[in-house]
C-alpha atoms as a PDB file:
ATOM      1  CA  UNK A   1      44.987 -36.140  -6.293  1.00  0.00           C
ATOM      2  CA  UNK A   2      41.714 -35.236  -4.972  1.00  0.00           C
ATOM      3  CA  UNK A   3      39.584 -33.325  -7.080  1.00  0.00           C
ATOM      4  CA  UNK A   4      37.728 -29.693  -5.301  1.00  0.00           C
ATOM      5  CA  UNK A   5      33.668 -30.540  -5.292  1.00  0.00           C
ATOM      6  CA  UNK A   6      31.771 -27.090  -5.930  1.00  0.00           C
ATOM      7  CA  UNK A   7      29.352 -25.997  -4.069  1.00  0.00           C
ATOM      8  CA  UNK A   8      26.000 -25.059  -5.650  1.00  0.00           C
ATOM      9  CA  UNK A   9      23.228 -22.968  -4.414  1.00  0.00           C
ATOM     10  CA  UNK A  10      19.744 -22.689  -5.370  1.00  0.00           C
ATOM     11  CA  UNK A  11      19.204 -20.195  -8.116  1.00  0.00           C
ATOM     12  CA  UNK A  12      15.842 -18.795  -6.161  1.00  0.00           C
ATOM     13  CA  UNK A  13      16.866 -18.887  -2.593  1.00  0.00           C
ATOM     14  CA  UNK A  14      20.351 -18.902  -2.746  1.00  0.00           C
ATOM     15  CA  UNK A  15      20.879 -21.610  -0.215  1.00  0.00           C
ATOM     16  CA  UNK A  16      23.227 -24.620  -0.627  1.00  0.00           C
ATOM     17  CA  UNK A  17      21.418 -27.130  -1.912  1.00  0.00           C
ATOM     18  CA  UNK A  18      23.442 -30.045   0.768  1.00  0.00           C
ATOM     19  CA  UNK A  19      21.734 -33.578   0.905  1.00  0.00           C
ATOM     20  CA  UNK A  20      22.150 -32.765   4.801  1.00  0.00           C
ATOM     21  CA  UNK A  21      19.951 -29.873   4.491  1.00  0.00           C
ATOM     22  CA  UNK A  22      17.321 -31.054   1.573  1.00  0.00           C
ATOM     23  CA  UNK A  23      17.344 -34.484   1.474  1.00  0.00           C
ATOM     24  CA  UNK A  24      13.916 -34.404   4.078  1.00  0.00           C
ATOM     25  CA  UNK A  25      12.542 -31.832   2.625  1.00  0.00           C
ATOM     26  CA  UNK A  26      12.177 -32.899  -1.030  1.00  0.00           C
ATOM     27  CA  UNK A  27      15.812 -32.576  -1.800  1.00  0.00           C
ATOM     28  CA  UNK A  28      16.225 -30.507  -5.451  1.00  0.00           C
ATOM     29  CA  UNK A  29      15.351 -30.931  -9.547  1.00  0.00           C
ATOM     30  CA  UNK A  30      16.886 -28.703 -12.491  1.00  0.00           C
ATOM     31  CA  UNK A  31      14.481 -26.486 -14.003  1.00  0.00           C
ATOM     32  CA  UNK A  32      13.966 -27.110 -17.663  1.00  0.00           C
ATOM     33  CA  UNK A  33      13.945 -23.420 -18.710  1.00  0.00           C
ATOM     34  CA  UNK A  34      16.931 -22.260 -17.094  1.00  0.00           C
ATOM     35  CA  UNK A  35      18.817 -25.780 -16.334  1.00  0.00           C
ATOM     36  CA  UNK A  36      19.968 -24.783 -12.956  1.00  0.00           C
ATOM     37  CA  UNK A  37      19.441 -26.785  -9.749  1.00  0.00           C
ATOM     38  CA  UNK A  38      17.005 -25.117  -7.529  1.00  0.00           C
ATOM     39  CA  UNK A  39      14.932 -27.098  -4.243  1.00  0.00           C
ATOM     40  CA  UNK A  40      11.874 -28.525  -5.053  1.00  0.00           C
ATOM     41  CA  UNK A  41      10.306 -26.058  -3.107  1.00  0.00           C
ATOM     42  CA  UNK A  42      11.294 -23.347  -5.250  1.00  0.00           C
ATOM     43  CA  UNK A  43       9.545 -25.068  -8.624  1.00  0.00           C
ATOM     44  CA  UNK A  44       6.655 -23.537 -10.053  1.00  0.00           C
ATOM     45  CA  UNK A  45       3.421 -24.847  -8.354  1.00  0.00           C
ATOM     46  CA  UNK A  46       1.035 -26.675 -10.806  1.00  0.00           C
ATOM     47  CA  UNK A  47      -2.683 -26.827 -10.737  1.00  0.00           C
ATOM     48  CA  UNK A  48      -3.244 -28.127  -7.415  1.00  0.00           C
ATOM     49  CA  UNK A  49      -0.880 -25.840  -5.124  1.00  0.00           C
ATOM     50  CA  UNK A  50       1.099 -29.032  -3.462  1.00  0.00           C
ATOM     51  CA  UNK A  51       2.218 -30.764  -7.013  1.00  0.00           C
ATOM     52  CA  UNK A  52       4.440 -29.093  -8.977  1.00  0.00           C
ATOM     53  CA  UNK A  53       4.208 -28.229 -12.486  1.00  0.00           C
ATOM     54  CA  UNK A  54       5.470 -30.097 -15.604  1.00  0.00           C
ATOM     55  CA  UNK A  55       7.628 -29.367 -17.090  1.00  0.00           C
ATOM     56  CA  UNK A  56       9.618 -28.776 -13.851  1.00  0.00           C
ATOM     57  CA  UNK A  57      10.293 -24.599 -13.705  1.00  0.00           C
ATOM     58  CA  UNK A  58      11.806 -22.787 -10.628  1.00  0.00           C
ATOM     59  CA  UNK A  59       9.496 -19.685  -9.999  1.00  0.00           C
ATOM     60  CA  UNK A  60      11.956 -17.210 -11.093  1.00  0.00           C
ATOM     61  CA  UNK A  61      11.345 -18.584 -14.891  1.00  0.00           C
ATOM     62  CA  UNK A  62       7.737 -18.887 -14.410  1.00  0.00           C
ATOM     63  CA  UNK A  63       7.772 -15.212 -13.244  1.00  0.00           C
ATOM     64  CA  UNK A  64       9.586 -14.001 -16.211  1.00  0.00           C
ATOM     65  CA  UNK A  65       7.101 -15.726 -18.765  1.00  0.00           C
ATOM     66  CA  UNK A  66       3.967 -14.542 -16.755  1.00  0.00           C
ATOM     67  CA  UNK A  67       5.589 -10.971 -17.150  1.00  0.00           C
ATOM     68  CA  UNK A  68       6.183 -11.411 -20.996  1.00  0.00           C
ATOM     69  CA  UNK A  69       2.642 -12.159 -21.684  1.00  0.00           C
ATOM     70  CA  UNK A  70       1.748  -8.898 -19.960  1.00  0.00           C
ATOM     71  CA  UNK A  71       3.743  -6.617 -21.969  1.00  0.00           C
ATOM     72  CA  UNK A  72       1.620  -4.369 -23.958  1.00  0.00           C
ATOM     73  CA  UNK A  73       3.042  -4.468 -27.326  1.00  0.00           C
ATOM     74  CA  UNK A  74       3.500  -0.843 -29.053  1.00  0.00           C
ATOM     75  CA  UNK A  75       0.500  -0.032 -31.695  1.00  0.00           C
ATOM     76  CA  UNK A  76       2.562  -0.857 -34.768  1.00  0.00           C
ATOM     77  CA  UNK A  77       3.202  -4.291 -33.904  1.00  0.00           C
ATOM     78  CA  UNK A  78      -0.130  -5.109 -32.962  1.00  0.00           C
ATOM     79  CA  UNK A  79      -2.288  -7.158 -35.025  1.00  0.00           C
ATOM     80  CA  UNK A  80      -4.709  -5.298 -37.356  1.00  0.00           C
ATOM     81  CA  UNK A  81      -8.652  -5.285 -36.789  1.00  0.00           C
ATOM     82  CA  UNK A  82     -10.513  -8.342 -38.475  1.00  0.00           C
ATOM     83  CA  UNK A  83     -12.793  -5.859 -40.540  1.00  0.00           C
ATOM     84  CA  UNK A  84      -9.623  -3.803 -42.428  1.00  0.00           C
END
């Protein structure tokens, strides 16, 4: 009995992530935020823009926590002035 393998596709580009296809080109990691496979081209880009970022995080995760320290909070849950 032969077992069905599933496919999987990147979470950020949605492309199959095939050894055929990525094994030249970097081949893929699983992000550490999310767990899902994504290309290593689709990681989070670290300090230098070539190496990638550690812990390993796709750029849809590292978009999401750039966008949660820009939220303004409302001005009751903001911290109180030093002086008061």
């Amino acid at each position: 009995m032969l077992l069905g393998i599933e496919p999987r596709n990147c979470k950020v580009c949605r492309q199959g992530l095939y050894r055929d296809k990525t094994m030249f080109r970097g081949g893929w990691s699983r992000c550490a935020v999310c767990d899902e496979f994504v290309h290593y081209s689709c990681l989070a880009s670290g300090k230098v823009s070539f190496l990638k970022a550690r812990p390993r995080i796709c750029k849809t995760c590292r978009a999401a926590e750039e966008q949660a320290k820009h939220v303004i909070l409302p001005p009751s849950t903001q911290p109180a002035p030093a002086g008061s």
